[in-house]
C-alpha atoms as a PDB file:
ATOM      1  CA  UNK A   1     -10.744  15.147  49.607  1.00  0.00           C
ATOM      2  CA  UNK A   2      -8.262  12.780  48.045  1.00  0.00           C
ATOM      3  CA  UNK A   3      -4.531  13.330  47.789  1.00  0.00           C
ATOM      4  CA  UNK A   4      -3.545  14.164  43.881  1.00  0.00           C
ATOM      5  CA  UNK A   5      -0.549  15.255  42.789  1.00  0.00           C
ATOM      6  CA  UNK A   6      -1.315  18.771  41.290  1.00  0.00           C
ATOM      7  CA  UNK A   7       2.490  20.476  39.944  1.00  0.00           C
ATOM      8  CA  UNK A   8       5.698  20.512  40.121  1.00  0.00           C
ATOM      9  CA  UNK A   9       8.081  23.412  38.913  1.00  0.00           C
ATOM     10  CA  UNK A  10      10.995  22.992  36.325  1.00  0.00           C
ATOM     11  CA  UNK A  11      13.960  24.867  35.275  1.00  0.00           C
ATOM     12  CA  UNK A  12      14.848  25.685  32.586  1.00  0.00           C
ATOM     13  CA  UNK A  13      16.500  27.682  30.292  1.00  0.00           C
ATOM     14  CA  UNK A  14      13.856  29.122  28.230  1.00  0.00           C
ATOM     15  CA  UNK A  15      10.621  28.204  29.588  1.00  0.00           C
ATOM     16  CA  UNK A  16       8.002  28.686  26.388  1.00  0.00           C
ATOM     17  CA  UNK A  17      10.826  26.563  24.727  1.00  0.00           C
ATOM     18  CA  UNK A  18      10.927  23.961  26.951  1.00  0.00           C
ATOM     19  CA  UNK A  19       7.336  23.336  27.846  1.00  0.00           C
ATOM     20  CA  UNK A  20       6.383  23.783  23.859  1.00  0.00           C
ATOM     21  CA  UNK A  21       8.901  20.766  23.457  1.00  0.00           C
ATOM     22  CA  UNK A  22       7.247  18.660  26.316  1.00  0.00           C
ATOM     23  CA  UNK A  23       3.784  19.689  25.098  1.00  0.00           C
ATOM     24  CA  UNK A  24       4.801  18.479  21.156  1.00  0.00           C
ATOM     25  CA  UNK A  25       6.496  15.719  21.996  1.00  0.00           C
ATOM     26  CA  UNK A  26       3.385  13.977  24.833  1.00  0.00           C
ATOM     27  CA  UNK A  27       0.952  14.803  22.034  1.00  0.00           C
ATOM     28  CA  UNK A  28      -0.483  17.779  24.596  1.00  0.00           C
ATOM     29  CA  UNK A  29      -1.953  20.908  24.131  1.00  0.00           C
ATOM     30  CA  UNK A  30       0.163  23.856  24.021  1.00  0.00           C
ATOM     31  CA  UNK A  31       1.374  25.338  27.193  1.00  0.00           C
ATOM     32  CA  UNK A  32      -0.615  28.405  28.726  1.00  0.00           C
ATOM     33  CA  UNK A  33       0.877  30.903  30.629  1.00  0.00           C
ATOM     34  CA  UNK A  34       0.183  31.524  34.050  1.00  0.00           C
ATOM     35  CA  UNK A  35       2.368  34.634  35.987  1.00  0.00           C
ATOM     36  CA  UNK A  36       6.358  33.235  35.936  1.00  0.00           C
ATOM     37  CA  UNK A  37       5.502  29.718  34.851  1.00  0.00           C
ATOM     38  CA  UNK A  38       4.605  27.887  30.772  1.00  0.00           C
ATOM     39  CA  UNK A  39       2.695  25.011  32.082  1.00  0.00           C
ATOM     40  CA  UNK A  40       1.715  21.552  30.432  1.00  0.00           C
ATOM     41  CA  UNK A  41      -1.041  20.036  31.470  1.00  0.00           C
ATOM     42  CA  UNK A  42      -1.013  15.970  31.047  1.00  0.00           C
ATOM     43  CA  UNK A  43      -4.694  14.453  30.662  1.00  0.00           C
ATOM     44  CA  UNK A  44      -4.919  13.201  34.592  1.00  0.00           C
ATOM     45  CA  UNK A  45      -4.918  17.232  35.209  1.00  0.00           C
ATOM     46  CA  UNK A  46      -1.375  17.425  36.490  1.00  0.00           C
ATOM     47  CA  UNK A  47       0.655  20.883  35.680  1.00  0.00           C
ATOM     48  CA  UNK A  48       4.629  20.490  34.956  1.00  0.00           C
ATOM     49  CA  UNK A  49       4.932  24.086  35.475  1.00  0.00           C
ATOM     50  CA  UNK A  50       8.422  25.669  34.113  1.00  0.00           C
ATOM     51  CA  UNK A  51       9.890  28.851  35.035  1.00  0.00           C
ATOM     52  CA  UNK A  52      13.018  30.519  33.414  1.00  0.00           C
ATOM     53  CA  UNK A  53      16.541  30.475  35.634  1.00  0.00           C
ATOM     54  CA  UNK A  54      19.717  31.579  35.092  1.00  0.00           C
ATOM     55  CA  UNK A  55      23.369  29.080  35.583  1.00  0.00           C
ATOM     56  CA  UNK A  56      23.262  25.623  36.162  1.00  0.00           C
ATOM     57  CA  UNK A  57      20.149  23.600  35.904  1.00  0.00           C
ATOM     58  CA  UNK A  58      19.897  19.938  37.558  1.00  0.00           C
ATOM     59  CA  UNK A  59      19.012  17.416  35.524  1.00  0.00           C
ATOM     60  CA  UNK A  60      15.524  15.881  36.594  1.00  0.00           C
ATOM     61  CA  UNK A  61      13.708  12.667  35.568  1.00  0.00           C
ATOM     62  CA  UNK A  62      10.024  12.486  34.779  1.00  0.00           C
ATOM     63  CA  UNK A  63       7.896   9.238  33.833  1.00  0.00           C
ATOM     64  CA  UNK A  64       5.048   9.343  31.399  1.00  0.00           C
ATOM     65  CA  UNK A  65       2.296   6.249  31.219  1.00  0.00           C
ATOM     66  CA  UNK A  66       1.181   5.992  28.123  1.00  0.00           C
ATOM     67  CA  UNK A  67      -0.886   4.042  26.108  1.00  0.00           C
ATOM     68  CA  UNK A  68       0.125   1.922  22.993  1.00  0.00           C
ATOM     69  CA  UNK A  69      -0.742   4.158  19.921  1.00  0.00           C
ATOM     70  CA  UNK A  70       0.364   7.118  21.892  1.00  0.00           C
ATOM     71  CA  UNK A  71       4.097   5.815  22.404  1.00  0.00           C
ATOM     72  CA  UNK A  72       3.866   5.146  18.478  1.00  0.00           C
ATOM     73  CA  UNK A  73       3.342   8.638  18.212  1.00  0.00           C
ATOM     74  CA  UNK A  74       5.936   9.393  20.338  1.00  0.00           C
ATOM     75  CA  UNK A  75       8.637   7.430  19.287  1.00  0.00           C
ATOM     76  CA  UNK A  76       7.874   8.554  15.567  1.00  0.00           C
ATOM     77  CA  UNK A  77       8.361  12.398  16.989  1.00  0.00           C
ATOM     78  CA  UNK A  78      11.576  11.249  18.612  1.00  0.00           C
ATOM     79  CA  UNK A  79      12.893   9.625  15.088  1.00  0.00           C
ATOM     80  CA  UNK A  80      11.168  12.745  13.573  1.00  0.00           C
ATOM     81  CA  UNK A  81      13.371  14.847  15.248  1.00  0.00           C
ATOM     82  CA  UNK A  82      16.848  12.692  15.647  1.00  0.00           C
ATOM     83  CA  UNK A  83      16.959  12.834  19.377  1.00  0.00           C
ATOM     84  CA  UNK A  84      18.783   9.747  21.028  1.00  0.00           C
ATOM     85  CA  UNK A  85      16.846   7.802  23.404  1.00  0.00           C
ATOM     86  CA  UNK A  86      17.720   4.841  25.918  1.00  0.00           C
ATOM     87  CA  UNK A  87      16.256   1.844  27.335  1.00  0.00           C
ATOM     88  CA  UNK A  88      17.368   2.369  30.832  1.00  0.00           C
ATOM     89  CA  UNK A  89      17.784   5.865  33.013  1.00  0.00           C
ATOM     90  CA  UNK A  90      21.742   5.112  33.446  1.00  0.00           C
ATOM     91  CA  UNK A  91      21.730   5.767  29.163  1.00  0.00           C
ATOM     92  CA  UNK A  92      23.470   2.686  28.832  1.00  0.00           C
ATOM     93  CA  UNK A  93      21.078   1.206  26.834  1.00  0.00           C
ATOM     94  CA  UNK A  94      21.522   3.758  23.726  1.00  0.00           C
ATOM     95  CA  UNK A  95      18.873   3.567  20.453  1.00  0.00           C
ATOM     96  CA  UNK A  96      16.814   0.435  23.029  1.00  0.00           C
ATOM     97  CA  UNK A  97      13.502   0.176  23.939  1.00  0.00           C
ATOM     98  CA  UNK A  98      12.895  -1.448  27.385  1.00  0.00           C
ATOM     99  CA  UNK A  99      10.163  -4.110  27.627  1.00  0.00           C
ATOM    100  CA  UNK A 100       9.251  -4.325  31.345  1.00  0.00           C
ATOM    101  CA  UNK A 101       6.038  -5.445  32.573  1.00  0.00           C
ATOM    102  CA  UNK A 102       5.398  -6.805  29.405  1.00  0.00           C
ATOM    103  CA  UNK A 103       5.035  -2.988  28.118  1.00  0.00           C
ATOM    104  CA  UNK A 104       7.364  -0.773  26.514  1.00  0.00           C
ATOM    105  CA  UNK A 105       9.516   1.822  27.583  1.00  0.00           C
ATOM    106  CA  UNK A 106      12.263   4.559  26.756  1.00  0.00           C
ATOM    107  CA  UNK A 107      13.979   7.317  27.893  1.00  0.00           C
ATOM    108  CA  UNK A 108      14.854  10.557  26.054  1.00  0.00           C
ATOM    109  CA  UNK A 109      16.159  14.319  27.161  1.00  0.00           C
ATOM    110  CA  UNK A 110      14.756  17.633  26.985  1.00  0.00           C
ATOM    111  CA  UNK A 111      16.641  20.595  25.906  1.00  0.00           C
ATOM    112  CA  UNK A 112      17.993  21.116  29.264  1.00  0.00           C
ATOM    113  CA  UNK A 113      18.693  17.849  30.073  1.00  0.00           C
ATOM    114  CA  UNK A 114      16.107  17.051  32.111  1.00  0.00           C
ATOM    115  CA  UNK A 115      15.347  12.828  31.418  1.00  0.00           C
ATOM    116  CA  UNK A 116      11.920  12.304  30.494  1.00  0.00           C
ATOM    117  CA  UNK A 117      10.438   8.282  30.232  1.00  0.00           C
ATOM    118  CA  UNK A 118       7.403   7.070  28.666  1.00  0.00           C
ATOM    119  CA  UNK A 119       5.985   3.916  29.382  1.00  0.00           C
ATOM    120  CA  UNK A 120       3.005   1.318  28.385  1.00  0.00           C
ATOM    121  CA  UNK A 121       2.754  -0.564  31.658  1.00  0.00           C
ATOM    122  CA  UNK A 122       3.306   1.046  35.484  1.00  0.00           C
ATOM    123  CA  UNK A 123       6.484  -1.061  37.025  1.00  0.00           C
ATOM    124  CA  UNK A 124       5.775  -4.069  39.004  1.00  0.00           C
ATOM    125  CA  UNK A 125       2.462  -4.187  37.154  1.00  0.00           C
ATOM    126  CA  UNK A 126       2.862  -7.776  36.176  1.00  0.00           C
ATOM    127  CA  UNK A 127       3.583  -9.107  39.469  1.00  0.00           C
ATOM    128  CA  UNK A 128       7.346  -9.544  38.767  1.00  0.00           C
ATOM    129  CA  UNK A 129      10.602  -8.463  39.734  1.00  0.00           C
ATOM    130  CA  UNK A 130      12.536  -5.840  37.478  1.00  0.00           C
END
């Protein structure tokens, strides 16, 4: 069998909330639940499965690839909804889109912080340097 990558778990705060937010803003299907966990499932079958916690919740990054039309899409929920977005993961780079690999990409947060990317082109996919 090959090696996928099948789930990860994520805190958060309120867990329909959260994964209903990932699931609108991606363009996916609503989140089922399954036992503790709201999980979204992207198109290449992996789960981002969240799960309620109490106190402090680290902030974690996750990268999207995504085509063309569907970061339209995206970026018009994003403006939709006012949310501030960067060009780079240090959010220097406030209200920027990034163009590397000759694609596009941004960075924008969840409601608990967590930094979620979507890009048009995997890094180092045009055979340069960042």
């Amino acid at each position: 069998m090959a090696i996928e990558f099948n789930h990860t778990i994520i805190w958060a705060r309120d867990s329909k909330a959260s994964a209903t937010f990932l699931a609108e803003m991606l363009g996916l299907p609503a989140p089922r639940h399954w036992g503790p966990f709201e999980i979204v499932t992207t198109d290449n079958n992996a789960n981002l499965d969240f799960m309620d916690r109490q106190g402090e919740i680290p902030s974690r990054h996750f990268a999207f690839l995504v085509g063309e039309p569907e970061f339209d899409a995206i970026f018009d929920r994003i403006e939709q909804r006012g949310l501030e977005y960067w060009a780079d993961p240090a959010q220097a780079k406030q209200g920027e889109i990034n163009r590397h690999d000759g694609g596009r990409g941004l960075y924008f947060e969840d409601p608990d912080g967590h930094l979620l990317e979507i890009i048009t082109r995997p890094y180092g996919s045009s055979g340069l340097g960042p």
